[in-house]
Protein backbone atom coordinates (compact mmCIF):
# COMPACT_ATOMS: atom_id res chain seq x y z
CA UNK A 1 -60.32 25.58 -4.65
CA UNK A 2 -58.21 27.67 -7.07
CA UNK A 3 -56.59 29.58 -4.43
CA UNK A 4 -56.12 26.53 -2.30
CA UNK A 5 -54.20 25.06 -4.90
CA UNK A 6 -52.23 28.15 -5.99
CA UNK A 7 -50.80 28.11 -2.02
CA UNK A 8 -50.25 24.33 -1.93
CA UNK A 9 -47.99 25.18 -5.10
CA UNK A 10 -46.47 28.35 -3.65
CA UNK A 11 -45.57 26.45 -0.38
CA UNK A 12 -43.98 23.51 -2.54
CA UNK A 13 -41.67 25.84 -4.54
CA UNK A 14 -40.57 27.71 -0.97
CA UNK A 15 -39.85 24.23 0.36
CA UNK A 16 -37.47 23.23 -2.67
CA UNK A 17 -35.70 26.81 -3.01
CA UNK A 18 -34.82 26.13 1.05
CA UNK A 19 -33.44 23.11 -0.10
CA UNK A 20 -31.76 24.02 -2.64
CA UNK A 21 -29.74 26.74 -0.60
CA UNK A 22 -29.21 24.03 1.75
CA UNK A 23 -27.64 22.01 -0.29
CA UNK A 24 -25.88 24.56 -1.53
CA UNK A 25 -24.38 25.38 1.67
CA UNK A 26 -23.76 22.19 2.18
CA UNK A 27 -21.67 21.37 -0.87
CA UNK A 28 -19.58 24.52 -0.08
CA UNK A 29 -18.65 23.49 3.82
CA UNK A 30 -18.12 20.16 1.86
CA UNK A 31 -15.53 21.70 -0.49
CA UNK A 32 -13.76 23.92 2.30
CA UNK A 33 -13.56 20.91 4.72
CA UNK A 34 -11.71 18.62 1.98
CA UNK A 35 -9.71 22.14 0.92
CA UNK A 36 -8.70 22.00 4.49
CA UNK A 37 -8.08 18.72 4.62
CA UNK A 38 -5.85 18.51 2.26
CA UNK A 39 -3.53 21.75 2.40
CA UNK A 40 -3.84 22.60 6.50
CA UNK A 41 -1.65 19.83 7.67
CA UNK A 42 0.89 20.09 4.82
CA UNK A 43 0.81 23.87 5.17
CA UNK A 44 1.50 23.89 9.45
CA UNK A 45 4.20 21.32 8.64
CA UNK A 46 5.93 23.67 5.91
CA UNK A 47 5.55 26.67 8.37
CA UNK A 48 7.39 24.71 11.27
CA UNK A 49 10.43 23.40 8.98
CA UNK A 50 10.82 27.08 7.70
CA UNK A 51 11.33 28.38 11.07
CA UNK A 52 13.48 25.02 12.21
CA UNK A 53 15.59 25.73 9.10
CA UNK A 54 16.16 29.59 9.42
CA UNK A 55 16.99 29.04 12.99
CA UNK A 56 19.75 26.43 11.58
CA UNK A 57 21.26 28.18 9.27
CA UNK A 58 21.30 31.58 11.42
CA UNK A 59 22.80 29.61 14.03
CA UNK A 60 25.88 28.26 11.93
CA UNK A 61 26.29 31.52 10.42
CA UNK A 62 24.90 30.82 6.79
CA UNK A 63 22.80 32.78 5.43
CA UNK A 64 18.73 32.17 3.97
CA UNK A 65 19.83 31.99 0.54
CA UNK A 66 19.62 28.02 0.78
CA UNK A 67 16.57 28.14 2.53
CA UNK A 68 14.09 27.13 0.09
CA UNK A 69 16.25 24.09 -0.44
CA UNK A 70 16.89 23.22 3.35
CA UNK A 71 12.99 23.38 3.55
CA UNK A 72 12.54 21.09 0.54
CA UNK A 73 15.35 18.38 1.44
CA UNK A 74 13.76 18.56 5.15
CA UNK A 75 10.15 17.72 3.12
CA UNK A 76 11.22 14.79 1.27
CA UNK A 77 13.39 13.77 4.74
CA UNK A 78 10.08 13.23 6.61
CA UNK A 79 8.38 11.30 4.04
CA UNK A 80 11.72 9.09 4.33
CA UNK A 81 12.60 9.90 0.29
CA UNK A 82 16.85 9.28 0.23
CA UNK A 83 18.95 12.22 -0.48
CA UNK A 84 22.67 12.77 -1.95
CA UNK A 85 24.90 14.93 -1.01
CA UNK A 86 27.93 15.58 -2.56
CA UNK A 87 28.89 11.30 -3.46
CA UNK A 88 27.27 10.33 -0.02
CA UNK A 89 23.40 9.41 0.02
CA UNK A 90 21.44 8.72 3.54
CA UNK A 91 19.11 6.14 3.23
CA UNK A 92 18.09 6.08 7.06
CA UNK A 93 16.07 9.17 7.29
CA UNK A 94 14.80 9.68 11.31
CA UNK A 95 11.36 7.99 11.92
CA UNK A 96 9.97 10.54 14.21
CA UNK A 97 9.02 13.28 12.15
CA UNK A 98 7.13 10.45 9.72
CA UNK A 99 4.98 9.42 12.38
CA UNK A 100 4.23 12.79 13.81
CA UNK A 101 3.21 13.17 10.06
CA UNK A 102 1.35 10.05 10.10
CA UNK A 103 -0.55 10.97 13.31
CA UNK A 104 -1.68 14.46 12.25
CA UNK A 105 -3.08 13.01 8.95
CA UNK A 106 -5.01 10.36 10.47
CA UNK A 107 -6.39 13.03 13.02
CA UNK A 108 -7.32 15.43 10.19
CA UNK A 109 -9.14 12.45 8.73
CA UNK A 110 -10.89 11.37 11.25
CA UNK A 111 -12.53 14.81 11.99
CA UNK A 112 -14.12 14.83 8.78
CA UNK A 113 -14.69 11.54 8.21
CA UNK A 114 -18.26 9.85 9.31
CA UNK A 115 -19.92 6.68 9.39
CA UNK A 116 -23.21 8.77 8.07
CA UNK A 117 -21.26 9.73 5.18
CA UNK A 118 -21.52 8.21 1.39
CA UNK A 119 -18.59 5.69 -0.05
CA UNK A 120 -18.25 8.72 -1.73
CA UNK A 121 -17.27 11.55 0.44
CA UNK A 122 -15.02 9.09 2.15
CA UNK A 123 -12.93 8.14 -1.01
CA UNK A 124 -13.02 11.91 -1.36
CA UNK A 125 -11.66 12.59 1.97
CA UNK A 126 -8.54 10.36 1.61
CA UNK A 127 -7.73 11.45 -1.72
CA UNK A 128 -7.57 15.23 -0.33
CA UNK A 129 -5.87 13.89 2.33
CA UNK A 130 -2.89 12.43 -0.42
CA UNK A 131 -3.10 15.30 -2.91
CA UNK A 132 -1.88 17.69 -0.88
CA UNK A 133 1.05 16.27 0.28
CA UNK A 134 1.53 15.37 -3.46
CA UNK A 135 1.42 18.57 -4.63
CA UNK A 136 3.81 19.81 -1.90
CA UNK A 137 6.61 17.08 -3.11
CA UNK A 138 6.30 18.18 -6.27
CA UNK A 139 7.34 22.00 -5.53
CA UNK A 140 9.85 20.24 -3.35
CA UNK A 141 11.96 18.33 -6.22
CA UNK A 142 11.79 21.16 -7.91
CA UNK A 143 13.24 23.53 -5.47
CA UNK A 144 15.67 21.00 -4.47
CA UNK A 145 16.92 19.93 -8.80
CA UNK A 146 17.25 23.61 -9.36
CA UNK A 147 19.30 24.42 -6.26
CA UNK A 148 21.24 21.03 -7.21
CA UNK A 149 23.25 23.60 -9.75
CA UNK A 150 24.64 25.52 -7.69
CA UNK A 151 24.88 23.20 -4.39
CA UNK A 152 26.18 19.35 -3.65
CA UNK A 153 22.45 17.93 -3.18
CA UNK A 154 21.30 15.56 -6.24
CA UNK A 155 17.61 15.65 -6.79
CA UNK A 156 16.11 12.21 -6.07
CA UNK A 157 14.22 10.00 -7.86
CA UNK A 158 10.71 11.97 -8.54
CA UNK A 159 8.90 7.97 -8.64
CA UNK A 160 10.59 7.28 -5.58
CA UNK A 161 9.33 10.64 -4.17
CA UNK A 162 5.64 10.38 -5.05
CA UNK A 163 5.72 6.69 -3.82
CA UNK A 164 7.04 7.32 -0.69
CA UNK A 165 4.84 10.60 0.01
CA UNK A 166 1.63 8.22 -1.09
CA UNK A 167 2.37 5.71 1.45
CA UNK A 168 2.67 8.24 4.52
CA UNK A 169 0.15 9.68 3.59
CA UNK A 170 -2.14 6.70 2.60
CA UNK A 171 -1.03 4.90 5.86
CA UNK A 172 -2.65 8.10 7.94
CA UNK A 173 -5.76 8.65 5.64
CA UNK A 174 -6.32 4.63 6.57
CA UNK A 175 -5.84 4.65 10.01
CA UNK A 176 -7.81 7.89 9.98
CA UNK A 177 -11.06 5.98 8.26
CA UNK A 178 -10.31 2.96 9.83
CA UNK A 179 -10.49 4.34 13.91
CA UNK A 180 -14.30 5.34 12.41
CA UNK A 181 -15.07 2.87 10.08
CA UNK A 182 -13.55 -0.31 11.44
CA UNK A 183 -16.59 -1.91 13.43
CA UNK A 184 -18.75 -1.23 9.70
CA UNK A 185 -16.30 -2.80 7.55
CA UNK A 186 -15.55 -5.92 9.90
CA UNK A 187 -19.14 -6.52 9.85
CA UNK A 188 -19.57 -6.34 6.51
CA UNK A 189 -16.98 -8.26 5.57
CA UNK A 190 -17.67 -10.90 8.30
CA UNK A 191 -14.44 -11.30 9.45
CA UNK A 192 -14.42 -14.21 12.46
CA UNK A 193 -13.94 -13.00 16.05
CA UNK A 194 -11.16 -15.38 16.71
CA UNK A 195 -9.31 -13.52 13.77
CA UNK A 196 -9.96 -9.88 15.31
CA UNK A 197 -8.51 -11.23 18.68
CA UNK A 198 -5.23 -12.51 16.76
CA UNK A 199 -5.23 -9.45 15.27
CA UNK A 200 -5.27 -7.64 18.63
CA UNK A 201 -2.85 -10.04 20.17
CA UNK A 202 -0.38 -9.73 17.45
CA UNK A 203 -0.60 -5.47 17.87
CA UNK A 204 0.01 -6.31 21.81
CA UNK A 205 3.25 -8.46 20.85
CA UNK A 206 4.37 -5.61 18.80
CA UNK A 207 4.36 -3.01 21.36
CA UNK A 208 5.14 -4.77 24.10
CA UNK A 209 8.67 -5.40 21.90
CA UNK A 210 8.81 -2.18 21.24
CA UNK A 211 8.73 -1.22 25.09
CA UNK A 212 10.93 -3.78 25.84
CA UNK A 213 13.19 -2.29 23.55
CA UNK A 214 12.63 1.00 24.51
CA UNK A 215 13.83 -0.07 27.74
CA UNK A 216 16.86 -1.60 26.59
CA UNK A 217 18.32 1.11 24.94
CA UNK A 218 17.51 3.35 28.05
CA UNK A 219 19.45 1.23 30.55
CA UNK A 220 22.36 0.96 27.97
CA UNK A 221 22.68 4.76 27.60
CA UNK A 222 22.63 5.08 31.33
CA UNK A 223 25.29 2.38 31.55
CA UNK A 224 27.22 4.47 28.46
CA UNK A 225 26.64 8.33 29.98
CA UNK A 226 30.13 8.89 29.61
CA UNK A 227 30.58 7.80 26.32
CA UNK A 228 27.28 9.80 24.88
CA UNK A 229 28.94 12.69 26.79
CA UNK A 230 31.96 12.56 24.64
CA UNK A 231 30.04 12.60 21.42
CA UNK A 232 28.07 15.57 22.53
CA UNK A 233 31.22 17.40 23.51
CA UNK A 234 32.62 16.73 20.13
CA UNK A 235 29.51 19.21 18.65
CA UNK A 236 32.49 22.38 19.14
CA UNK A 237 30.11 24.04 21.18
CA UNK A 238 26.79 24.55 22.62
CA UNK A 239 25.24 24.79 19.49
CA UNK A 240 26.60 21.30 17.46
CA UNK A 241 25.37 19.71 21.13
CA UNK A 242 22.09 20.63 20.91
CA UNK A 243 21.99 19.46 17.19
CA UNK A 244 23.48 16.25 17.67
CA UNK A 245 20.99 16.27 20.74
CA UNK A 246 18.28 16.87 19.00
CA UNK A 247 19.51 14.62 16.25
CA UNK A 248 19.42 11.62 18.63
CA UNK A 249 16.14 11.99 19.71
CA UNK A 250 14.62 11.77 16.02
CA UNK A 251 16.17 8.78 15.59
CA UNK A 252 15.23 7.10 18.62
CA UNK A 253 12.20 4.93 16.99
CA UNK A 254 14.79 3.97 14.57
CA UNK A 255 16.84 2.88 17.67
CA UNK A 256 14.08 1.08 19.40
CA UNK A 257 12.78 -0.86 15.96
CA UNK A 258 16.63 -2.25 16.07
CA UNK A 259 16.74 -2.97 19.86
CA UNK A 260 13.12 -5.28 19.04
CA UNK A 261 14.92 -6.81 16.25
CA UNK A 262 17.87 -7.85 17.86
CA UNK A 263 16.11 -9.11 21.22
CA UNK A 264 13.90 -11.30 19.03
CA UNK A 265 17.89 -13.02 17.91
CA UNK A 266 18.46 -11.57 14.43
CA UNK A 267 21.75 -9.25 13.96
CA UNK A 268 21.19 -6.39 13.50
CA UNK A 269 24.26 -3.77 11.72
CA UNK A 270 24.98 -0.18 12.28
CA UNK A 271 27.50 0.58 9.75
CA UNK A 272 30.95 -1.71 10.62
CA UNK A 273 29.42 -2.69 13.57
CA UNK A 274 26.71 -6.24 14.06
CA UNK A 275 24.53 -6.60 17.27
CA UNK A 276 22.79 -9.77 17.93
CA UNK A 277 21.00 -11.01 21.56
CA UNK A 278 24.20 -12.30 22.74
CA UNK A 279 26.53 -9.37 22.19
CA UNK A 280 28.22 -7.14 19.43
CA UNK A 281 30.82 -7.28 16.93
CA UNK A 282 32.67 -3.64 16.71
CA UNK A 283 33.09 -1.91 13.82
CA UNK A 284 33.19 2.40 12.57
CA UNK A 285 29.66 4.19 13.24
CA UNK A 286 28.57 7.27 12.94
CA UNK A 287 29.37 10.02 15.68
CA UNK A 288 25.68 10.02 16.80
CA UNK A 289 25.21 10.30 21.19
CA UNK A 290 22.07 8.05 20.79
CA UNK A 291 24.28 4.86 19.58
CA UNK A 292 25.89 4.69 23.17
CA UNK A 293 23.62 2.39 23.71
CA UNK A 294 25.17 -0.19 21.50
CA UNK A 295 26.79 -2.75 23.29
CA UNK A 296 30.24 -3.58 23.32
CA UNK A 297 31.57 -7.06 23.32
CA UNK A 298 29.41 -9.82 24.54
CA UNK A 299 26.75 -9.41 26.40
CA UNK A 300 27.58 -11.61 29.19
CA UNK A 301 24.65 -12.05 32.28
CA UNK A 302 22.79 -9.28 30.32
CA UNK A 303 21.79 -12.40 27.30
CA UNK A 304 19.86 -14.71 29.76
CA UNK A 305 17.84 -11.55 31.69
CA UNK A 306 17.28 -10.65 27.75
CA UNK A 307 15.58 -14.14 26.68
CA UNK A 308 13.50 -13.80 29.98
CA UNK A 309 11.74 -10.89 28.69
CA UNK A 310 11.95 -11.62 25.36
CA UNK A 311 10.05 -15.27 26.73
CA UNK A 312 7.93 -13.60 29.38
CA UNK A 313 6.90 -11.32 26.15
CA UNK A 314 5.70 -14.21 24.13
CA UNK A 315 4.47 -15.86 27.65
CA UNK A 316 2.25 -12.87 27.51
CA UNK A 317 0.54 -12.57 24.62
CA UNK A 318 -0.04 -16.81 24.83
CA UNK A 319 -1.92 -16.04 27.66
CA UNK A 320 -4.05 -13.37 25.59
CA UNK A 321 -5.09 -15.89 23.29
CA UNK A 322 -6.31 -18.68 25.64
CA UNK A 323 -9.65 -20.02 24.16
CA UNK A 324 -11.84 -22.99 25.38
CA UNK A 325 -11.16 -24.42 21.83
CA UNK A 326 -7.70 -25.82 21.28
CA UNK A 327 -8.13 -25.45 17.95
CA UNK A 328 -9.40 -21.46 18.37
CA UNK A 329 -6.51 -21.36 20.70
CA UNK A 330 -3.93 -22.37 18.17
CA UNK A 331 -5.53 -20.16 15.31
CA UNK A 332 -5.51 -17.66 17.20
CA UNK A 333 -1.71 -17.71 17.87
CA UNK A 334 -0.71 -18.37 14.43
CA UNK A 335 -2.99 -15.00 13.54
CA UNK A 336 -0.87 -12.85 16.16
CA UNK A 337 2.17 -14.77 15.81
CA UNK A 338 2.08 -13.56 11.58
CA UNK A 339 1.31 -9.82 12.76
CA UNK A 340 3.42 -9.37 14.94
CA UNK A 341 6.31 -10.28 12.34
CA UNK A 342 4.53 -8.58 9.76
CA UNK A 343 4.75 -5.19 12.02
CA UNK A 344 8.28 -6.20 12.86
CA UNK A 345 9.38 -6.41 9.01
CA UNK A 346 8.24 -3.38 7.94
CA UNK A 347 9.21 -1.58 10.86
CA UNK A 348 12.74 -2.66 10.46
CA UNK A 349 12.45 -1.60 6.38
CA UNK A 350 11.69 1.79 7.66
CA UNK A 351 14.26 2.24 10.25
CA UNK A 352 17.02 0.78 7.93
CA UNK A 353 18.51 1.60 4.51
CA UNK A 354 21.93 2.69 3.38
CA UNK A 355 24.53 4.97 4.98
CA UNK A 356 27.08 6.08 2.28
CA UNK A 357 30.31 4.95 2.92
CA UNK A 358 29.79 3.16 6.51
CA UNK A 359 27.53 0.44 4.82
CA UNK A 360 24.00 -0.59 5.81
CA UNK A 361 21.89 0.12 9.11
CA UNK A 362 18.90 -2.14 9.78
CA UNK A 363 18.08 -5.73 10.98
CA UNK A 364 18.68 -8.81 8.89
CA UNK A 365 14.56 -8.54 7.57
CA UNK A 366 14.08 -12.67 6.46
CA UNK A 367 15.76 -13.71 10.54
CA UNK A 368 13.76 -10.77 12.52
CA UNK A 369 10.57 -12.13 10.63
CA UNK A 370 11.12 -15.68 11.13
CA UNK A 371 12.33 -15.60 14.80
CA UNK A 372 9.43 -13.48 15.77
CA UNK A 373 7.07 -15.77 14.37
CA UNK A 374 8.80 -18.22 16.32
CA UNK A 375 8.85 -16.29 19.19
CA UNK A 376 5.28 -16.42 19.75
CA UNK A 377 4.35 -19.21 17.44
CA UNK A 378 6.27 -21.78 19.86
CA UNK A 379 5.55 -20.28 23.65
CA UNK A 380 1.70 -19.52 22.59
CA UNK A 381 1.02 -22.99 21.26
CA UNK A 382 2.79 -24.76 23.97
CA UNK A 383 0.90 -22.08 26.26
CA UNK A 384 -2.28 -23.08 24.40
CA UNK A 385 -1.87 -27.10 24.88
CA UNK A 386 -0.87 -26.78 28.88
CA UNK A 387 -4.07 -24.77 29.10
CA UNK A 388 -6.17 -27.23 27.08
CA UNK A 389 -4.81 -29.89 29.11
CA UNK A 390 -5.41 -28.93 32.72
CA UNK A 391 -8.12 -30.78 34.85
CA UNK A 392 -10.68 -27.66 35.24
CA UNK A 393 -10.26 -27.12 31.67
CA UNK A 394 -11.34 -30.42 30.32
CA UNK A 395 -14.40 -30.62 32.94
CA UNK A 396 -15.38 -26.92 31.70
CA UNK A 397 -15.63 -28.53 27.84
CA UNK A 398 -17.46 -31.84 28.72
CA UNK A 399 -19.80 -29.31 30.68
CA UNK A 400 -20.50 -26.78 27.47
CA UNK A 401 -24.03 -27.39 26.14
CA UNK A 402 -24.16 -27.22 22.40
CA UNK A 403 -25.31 -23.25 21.03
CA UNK A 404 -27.82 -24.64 18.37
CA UNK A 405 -29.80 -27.34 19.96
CA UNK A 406 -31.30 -28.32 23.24
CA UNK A 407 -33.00 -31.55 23.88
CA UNK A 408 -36.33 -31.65 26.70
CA UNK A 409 -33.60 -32.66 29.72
CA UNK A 410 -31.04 -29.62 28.65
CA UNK A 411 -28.47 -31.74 27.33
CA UNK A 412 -26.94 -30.62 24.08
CA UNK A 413 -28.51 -31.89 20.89
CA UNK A 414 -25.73 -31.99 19.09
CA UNK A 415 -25.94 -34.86 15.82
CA UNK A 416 -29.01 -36.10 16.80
CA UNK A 417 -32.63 -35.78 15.49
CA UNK A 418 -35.09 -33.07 16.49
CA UNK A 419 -37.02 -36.09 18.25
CA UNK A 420 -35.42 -38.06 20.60
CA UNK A 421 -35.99 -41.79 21.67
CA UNK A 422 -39.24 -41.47 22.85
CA UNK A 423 -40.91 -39.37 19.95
CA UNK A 424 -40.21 -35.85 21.69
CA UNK A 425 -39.64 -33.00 19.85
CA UNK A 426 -36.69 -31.09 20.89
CA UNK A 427 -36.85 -27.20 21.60
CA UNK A 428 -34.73 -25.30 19.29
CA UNK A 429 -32.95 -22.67 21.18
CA UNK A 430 -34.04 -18.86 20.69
CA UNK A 431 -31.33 -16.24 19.58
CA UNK A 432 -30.35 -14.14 22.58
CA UNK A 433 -31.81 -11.26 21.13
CA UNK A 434 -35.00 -12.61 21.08
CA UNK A 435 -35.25 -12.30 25.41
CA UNK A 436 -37.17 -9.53 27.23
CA UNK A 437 -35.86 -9.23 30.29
CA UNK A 438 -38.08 -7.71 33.15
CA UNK A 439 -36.74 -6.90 36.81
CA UNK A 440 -38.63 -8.93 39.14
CA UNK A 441 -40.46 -6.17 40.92
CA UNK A 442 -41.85 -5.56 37.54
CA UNK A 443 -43.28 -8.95 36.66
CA UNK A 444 -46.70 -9.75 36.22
CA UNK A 445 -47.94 -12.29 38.53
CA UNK A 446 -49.86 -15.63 37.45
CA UNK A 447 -53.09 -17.24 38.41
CA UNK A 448 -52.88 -18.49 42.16
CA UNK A 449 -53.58 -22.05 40.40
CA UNK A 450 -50.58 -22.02 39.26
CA UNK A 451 -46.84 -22.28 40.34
CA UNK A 452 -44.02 -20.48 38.65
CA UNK A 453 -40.72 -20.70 39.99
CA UNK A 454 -38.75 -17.33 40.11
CA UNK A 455 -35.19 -16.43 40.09
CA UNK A 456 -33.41 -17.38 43.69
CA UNK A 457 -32.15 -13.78 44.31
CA UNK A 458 -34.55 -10.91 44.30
CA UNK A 459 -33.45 -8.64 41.36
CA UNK A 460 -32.88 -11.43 38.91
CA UNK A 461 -34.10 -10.98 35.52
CA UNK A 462 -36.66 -13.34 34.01
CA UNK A 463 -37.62 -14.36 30.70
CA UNK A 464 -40.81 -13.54 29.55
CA UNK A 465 -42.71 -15.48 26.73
CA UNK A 466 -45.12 -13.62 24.39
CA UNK A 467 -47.76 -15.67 23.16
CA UNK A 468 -48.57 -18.43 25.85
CA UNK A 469 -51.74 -18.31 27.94
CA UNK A 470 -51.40 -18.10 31.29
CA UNK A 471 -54.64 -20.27 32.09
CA UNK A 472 -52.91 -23.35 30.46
CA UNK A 473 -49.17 -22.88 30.22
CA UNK A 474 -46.62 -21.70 33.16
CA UNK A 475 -42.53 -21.38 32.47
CA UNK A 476 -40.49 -23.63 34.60
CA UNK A 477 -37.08 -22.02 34.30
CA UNK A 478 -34.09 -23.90 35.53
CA UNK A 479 -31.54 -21.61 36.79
CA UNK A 480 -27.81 -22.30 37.49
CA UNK A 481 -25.58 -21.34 40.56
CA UNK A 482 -24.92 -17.55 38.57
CA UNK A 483 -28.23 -17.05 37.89
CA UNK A 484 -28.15 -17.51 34.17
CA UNK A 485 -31.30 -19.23 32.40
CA UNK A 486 -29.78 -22.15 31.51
CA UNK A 487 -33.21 -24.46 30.32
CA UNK A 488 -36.56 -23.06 29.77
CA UNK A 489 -39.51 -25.68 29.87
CA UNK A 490 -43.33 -24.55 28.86
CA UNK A 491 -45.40 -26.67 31.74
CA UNK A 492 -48.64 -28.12 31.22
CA UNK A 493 -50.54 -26.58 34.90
CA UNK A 494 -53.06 -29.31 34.52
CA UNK A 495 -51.41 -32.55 32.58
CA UNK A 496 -47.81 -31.87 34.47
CA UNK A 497 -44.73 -31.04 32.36
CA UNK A 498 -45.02 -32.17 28.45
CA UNK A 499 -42.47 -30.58 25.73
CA UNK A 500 -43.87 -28.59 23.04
CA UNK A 501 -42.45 -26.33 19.99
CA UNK A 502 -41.68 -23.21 20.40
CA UNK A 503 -43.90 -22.24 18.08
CA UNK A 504 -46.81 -23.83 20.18
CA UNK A 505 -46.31 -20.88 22.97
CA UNK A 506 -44.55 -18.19 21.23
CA UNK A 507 -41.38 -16.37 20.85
CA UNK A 508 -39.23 -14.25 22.64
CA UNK A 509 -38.56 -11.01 21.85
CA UNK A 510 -36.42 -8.07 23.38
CA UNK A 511 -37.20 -4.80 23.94
């Protein structure tokens, strides 16, 4: 007995050392994930601007003495901090590289983030995810305020700077949570389904824009080809080209966010100059081949084909939104209709700011938010009400049974009694998830003595009651022309049919 308990112990301690080490182990892939996490991305993008930067500066003949602050000023560039050179400070930075940054982060945290995981680890994970980059702006102003002695660059505002960084950065740890986390948290917090679809609607109203845009500015630079070619032959030489080619394309989303704003009818200004829907005021911008596309003049024939697409835009997303329920309907619109400005607004803040000595760049904010909401306030409700009002539509809501009560004939129960005239009780409908549905090849026949009426089509599924007994009760199931269940009636085999509870024959239950 001794001995048996002596092993018993000896096993018990084996068992808790293994766990131990496991945990252990563990803790320590734990540590070297969030390690990872927070210096791999930050460290690949430092590696790629050292080698963009050398190849700059060995290209116009300088030498790598300023590289550490070339690197640093490119740093605080992506995470759209303004710099000042000499009296002149750029306030619109080039959106590309931020959302490359953005898009790498929220990768990173999506591979180690888990829905298995503890509140825990996941706070964890997106503060690695922000210290890094934190720690890598830090070096940065100081590289960049002790090279400001000896070069024109000012050192910018460090509160700025660690704002700025936390919001890139934040904004990719979130969407890097959210692509795992979002069904959880939208069930927890019990957010209504018409609001997700607004949601939705409002993201497709954004990008659509943004294509739209995107297309705009294409067909104007094709239009302008001559006059980007000038700009890049004013690079003196191969090598300014390719910069100012290069140049362009970082600040084409920065293009396109303008393009949306000005479609949607508020102006929009690039330095001297104003564009609006219906044409352009001119005025001194900068010598950049990507602003070709701006239009000069008025925009003639080109305003109405504009409003079309602008319309069919809103036309669109209208149609996304269609609900049986007017009122859903209209909710719904107003929910995509406030996104979609939302996104609008702060994707015009980003692509805009202040551009030394030629003035401001960026969309007027309070008109793009406004007329967007407009935009797709206006069409979708109007959209919504033709919808609501059309012939099929009204027969389809006077034929909708109610989803919380059925009365013995199958008409809906809805402010009424659980008896009806005649002293009936009324069946209370079973969740959905309370059906077991067995193919019909499957089903277990009844008593000859008794008739049960199965689905029309071989194949169909039926719904099985637990509980009743098949000497005294049969299920009469009334099926409609899609072969849905649309009533189900216990029969008495030997009184004829009778309503009963529920409860008097069972429940249903799923597999």
């Amino acid at each position: 007995m001794a001995s048996s308990t002596a092993e018993n112990l000896a096993a018990r301690l084996r068992e808790m050392r293994r766990t131990r080490r496991a945990d252990e182990v563990g803790a320590a892939d734990s540590a070297r994930a969030l390690v990872r996490l927070a210096f791999g991305t930050t460290a690949v993008t430092l590696a790629i601007l050292v080698v963009i930067a050398a190849l700059t500066l060995v290209a116009v003949g300088d030498g790598l003495g300023s590289l550490p602050a070339t690197v640093a000023s490119m740093w605080l560039g992506i995470h759209q901090i303004p710099l000042t050179i000499g009296e002149v400070t750029i306030g619109v930075l080039p959106l590309a590289p931020t959302l490359l940054m953005v898009a790498a982060v929220a990768r990173a945290t999506t591979r180690a983030t888990d829905v298995d995981r503890p509140h825990s680890e996941v706070t964890a994970v997106i503060l690695s995810a922000i210290g890094g980059p934190l720690l890598a702006t830090i070096l940065s102003l100081a590289v960049v305020m002790d090279a400001s002695t000896v070069m024109t660059i000012q050192s910018p505002d460090a509160l700025l700077a660690f704002a700025c960084t936390f919001a890139v950065h934040a904004v990719g740890a979130g969407i890097g949570v959210g692509i795992k986390w979002w069904s959880t948290l939208v069930v927890r917090a019990g957010v209504a389904d018409w609001v997700l679809k607004g949601l939705r609607c409002g993201v497709v109203a954004v990008t659509a824009l943004m294509t739209l845009g995107a297309m705009v500015v294409a067909v104007r630079l094709v239009i302008n080809w001559s006059v980007a070619g000038d700009l890049l032959a004013a690079g003196n030489g191969w090598i300014g080209g390719l910069g100012l080619t290069l140049l362009s394309i970082l600040y084409l989303p920065n293009m396109v966010i303008g393009a949306a704003g000005a479609l949607v009818g508020a102006p929009v200004a690039v330095g001297g100059a104003t564009v609006d829907l219906f044409g352009s005021q001119g005025g001194q911008v900068p010598p950049l081949p990507i602003l070709a596309a701006l239009p000069d003049g008025g925009a003639g024939p080109w305003t109405a084909l504009l409003l079309i697409g602008i319309a069919g835009t809103a036309l669109f997303v209208g149609r996304l939104c269609l609900d049986e329920s007017l009122l859903r309907n209209i909710r719904m619109v107003v929910v995509a209709a406030a996104t979609s400005s939302l996104f609008l607004v702060i994707a015009s803040v980003l692509a805009g700011g202040e551009l030394g000595v030629l003035g401001k760049v960026g969309a007027n904010l309070p008109v793009a938010g406004v007329f967007m909401f407009g935009w797709i306030a206006v069409i979708g409700s109007v959209t919504a009400l033709v919808y609501s009002a059309l012939p099929s539509r009204r027969r389809a809501r006077s034929n909708i049974i109610d989803d919380d009560y059925y009365d013995g004939d199958g008409r809906g129960d809805e402010g009424r009694s659980d008896t009806d005239d005649e002293g009936v009780e009324s069946i209370p409908v079973v969740d959905e998830a309370a059906i077991e549905y067995v193919p019909v090849d499957e089903q277990t026949p009844l008593d000859d003595d008794h008739d049960h009426e199965l689905p029309p089509e071989p194949g169909r599924p039926e719904v099985i009651v637990d509980g009743w007994d098949p000497e005294d009760w049969a299920l009469d199931e009334v099926w409609d022309d899609t072969g849905s269940v649309v009533v189900d009636e216990p029969i008495d085999a030997a009184e004829g049919e009778e309503l009963v509870s529920t409860d008097d024959f069972g429940t249903r239950r799923t597999r």
